[in-house]
PDB file of N, CA and C in Angstrom:
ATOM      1  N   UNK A   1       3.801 -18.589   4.218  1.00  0.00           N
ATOM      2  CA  UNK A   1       3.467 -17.708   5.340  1.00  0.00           C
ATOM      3  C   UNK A   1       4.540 -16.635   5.525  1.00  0.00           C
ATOM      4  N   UNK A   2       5.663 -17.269   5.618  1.00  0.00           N
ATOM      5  CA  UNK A   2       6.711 -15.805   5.536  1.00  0.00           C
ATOM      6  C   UNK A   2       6.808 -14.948   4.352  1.00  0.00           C
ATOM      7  N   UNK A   3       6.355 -15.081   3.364  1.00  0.00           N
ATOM      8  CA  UNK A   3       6.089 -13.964   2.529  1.00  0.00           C
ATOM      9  C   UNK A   3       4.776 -12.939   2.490  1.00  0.00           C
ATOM     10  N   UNK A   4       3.945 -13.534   3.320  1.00  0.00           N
ATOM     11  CA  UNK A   4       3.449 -12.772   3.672  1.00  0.00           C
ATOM     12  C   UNK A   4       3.210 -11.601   4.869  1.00  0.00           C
ATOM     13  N   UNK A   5       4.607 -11.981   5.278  1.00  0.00           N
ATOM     14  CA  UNK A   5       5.369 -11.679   6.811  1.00  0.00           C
ATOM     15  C   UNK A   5       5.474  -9.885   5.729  1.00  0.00           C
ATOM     16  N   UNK A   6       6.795 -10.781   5.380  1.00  0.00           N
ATOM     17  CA  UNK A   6       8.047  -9.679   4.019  1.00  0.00           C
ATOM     18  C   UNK A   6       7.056  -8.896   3.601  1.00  0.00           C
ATOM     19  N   UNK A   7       5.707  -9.082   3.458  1.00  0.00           N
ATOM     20  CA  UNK A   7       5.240  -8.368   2.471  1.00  0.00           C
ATOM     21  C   UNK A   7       4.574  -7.091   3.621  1.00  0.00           C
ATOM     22  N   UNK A   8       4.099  -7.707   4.592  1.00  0.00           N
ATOM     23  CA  UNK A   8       3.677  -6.662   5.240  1.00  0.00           C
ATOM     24  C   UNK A   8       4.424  -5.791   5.832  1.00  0.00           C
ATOM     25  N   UNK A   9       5.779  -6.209   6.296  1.00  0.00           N
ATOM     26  CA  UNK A   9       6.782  -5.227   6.741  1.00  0.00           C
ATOM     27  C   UNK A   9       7.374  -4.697   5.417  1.00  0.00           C
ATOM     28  N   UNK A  10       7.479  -4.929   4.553  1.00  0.00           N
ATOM     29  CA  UNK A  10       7.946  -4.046   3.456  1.00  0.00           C
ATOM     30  C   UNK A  10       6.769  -2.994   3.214  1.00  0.00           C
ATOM     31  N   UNK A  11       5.586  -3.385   3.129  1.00  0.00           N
ATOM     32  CA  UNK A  11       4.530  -2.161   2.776  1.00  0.00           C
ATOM     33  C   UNK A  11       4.637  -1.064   3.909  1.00  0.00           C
ATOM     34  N   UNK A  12       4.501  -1.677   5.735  1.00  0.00           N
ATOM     35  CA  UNK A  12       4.720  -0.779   6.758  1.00  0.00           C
ATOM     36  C   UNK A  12       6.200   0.007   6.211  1.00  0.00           C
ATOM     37  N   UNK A  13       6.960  -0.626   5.748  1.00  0.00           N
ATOM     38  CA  UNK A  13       8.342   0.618   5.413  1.00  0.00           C
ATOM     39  C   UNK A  13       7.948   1.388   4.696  1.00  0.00           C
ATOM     40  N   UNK A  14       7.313   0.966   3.435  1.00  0.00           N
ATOM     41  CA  UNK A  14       6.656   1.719   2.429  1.00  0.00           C
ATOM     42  C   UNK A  14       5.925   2.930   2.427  1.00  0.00           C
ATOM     43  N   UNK A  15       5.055   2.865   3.233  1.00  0.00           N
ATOM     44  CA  UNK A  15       3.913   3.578   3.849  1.00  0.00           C
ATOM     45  C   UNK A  15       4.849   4.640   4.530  1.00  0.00           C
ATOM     46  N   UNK A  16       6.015   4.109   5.980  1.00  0.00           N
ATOM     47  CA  UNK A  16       6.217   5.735   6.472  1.00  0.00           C
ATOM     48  C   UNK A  16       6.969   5.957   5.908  1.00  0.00           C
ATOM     49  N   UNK A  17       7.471   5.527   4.443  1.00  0.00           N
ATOM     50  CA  UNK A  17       8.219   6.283   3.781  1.00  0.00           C
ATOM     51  C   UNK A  17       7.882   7.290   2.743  1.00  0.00           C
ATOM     52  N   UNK A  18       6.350   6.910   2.524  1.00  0.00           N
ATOM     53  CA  UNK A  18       5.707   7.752   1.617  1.00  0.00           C
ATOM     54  C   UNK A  18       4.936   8.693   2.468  1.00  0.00           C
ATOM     55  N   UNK A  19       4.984   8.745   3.959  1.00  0.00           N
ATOM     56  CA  UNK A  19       4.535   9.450   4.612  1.00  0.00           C
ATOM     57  C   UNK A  19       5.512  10.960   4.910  1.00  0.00           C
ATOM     58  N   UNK A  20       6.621  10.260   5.157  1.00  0.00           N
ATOM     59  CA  UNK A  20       7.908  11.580   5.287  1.00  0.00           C
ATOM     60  C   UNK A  20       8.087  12.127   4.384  1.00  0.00           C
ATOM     61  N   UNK A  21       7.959  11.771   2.892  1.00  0.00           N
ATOM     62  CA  UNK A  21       7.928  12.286   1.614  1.00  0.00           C
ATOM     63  C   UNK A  21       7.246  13.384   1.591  1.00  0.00           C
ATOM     64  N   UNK A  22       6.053  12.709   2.200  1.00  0.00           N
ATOM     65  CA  UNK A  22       4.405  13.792   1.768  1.00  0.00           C
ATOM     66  C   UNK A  22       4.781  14.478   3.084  1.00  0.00           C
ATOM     67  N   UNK A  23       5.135  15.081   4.331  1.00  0.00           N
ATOM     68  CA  UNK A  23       5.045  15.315   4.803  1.00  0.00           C
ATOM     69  C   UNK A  23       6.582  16.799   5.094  1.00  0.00           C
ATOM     70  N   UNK A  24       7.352  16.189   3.895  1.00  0.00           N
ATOM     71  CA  UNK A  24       7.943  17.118   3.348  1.00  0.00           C
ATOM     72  C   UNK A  24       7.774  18.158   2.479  1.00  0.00           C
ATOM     73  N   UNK A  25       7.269  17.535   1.469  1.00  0.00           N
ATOM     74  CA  UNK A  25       6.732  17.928   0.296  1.00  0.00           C
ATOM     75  C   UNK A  25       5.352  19.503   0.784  1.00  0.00           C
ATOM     76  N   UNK A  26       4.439  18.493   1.728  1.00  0.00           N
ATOM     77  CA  UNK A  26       3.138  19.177   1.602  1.00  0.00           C
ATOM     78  C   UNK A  26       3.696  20.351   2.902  1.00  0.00           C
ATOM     79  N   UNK A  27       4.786  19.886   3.957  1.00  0.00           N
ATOM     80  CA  UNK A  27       4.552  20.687   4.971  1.00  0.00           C
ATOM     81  C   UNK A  27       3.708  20.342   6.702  1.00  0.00           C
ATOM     82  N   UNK A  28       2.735  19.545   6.084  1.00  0.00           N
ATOM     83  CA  UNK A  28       1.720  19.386   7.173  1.00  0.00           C
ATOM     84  C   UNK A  28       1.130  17.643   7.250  1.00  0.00           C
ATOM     85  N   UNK A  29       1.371  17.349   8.377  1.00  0.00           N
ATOM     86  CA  UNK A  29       0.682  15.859   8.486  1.00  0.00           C
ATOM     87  C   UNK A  29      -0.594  15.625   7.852  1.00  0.00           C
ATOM     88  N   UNK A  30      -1.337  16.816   8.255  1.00  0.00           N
ATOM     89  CA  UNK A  30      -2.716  16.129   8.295  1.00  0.00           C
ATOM     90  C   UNK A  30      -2.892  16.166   6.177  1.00  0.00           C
ATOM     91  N   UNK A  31      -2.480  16.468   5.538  1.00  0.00           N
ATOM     92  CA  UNK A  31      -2.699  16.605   3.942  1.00  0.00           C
ATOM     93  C   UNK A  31      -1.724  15.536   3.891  1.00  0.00           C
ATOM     94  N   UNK A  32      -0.579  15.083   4.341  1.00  0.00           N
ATOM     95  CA  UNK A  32       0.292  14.335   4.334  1.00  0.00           C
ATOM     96  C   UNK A  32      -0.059  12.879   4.506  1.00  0.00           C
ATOM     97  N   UNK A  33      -1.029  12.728   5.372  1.00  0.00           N
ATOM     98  CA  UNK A  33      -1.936  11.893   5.967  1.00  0.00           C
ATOM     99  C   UNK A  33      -2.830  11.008   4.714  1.00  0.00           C
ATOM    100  N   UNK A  34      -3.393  12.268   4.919  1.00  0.00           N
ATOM    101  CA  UNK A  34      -4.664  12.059   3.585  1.00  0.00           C
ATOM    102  C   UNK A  34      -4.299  11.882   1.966  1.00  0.00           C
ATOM    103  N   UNK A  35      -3.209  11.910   1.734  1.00  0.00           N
ATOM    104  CA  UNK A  35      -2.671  11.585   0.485  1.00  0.00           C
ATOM    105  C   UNK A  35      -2.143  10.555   0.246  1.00  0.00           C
ATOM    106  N   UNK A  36      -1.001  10.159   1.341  1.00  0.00           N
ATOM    107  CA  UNK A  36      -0.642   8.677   1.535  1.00  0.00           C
ATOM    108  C   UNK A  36      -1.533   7.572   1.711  1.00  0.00           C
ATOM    109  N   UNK A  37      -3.187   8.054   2.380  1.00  0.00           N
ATOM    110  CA  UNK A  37      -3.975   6.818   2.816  1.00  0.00           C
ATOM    111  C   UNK A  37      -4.770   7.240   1.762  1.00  0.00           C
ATOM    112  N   UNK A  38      -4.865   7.607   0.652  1.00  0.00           N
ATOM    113  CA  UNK A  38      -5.163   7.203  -0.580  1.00  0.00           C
ATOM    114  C   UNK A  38      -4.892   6.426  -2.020  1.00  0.00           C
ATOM    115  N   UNK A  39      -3.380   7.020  -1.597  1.00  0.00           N
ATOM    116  CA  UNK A  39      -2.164   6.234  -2.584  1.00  0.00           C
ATOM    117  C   UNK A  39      -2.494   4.389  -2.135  1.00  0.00           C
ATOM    118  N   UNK A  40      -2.420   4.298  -0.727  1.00  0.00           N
ATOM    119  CA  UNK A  40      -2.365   3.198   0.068  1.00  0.00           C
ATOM    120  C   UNK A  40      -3.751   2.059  -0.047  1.00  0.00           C
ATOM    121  N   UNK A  41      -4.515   3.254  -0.083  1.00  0.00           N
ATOM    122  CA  UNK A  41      -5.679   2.019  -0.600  1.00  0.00           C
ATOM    123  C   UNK A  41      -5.895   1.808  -2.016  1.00  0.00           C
ATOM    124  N   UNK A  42      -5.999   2.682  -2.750  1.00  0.00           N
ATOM    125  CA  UNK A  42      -5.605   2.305  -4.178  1.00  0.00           C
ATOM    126  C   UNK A  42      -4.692   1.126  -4.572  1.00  0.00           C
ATOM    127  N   UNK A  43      -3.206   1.209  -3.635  1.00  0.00           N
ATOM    128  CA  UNK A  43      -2.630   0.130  -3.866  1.00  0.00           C
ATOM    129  C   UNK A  43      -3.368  -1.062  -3.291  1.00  0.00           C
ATOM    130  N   UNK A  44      -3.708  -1.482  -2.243  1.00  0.00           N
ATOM    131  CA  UNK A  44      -4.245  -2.235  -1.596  1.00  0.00           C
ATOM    132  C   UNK A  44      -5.317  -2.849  -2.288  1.00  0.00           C
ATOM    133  N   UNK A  45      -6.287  -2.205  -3.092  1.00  0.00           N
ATOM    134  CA  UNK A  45      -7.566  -2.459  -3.948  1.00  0.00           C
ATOM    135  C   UNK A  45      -6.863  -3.310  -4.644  1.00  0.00           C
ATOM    136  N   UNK A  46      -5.925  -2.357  -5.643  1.00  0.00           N
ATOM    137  CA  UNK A  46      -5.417  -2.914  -6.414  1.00  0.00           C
ATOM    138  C   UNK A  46      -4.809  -4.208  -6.760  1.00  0.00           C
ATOM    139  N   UNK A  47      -4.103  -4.741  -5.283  1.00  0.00           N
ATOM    140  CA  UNK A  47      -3.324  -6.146  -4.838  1.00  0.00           C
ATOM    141  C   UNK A  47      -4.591  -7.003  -4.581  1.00  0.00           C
ATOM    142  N   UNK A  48      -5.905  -6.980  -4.402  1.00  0.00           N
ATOM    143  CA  UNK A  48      -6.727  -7.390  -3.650  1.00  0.00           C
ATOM    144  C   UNK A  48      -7.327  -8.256  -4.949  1.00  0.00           C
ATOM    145  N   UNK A  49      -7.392  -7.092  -5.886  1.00  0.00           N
ATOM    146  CA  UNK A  49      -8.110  -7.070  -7.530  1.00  0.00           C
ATOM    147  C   UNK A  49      -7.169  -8.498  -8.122  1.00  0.00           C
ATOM    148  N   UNK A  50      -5.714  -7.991  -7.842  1.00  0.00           N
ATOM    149  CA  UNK A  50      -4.673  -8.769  -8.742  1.00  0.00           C
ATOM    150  C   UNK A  50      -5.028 -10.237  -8.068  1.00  0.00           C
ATOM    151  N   UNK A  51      -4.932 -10.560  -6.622  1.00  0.00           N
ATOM    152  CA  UNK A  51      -5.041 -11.946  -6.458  1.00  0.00           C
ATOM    153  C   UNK A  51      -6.120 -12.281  -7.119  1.00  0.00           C
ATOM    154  N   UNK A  52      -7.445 -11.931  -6.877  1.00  0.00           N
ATOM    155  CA  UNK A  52      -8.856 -12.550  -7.045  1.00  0.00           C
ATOM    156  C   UNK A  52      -8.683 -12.820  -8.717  1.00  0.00           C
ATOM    157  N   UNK A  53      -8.210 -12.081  -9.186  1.00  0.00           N
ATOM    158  CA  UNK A  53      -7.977 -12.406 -10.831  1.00  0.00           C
ATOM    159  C   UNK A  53      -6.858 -13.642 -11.086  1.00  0.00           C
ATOM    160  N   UNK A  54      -5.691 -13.676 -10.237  1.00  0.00           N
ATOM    161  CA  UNK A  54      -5.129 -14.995 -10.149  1.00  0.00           C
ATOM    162  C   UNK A  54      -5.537 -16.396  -9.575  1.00  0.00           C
ATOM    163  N   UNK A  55      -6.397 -16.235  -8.637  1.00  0.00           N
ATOM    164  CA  UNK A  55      -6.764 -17.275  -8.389  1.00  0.00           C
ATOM    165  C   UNK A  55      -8.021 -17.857  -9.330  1.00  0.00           C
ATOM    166  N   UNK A  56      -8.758 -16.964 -10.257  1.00  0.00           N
ATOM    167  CA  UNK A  56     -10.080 -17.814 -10.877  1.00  0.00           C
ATOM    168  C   UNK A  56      -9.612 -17.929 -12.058  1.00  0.00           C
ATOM    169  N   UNK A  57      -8.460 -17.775 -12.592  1.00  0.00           N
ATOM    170  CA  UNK A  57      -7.214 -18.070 -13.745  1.00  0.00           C
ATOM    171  C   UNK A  57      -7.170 -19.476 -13.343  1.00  0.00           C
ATOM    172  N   UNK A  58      -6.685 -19.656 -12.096  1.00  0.00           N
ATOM    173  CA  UNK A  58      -5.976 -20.770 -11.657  1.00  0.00           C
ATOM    174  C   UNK A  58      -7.024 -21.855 -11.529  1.00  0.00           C
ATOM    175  N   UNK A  59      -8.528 -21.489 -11.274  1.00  0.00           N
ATOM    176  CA  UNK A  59      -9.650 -22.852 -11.333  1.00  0.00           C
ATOM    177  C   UNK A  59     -10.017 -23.413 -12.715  1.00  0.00           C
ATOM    178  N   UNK A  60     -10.151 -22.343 -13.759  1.00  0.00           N
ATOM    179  CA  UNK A  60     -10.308 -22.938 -14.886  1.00  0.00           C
ATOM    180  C   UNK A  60      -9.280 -24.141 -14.942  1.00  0.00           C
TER     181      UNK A  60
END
């Protein structure tokens, strides 16, 4: 359970850190916005993809 604590406060760091990035970079929140909450679900898919593939590894 506490790693799944770590994991969510490390992604919330993650996130406004890729937010100030983009928000440097682009200038403007709202493109800043919309780039990060793409990056973000991509990752998210992605972690979602990786368990479901570890766990039906793990029933065989």
């Amino acid at each position: 359970m506490k790693t799944k604590h770590l994991l969510l406060g490390f992604g919330f760091f993650l996130y406004a850190g890729l937010l100030t990035l983009a928000i440097v970079f682009n200038g403007t929140l709202i493109e800043a916005v919309k780039d990060v909450s793409i990056v973000t679900l991509g990752t998210i898919v992605g972690y979602i993809i990786s368990i479901k593939g570890s766990n039906s590894k793990q029933e065989r």
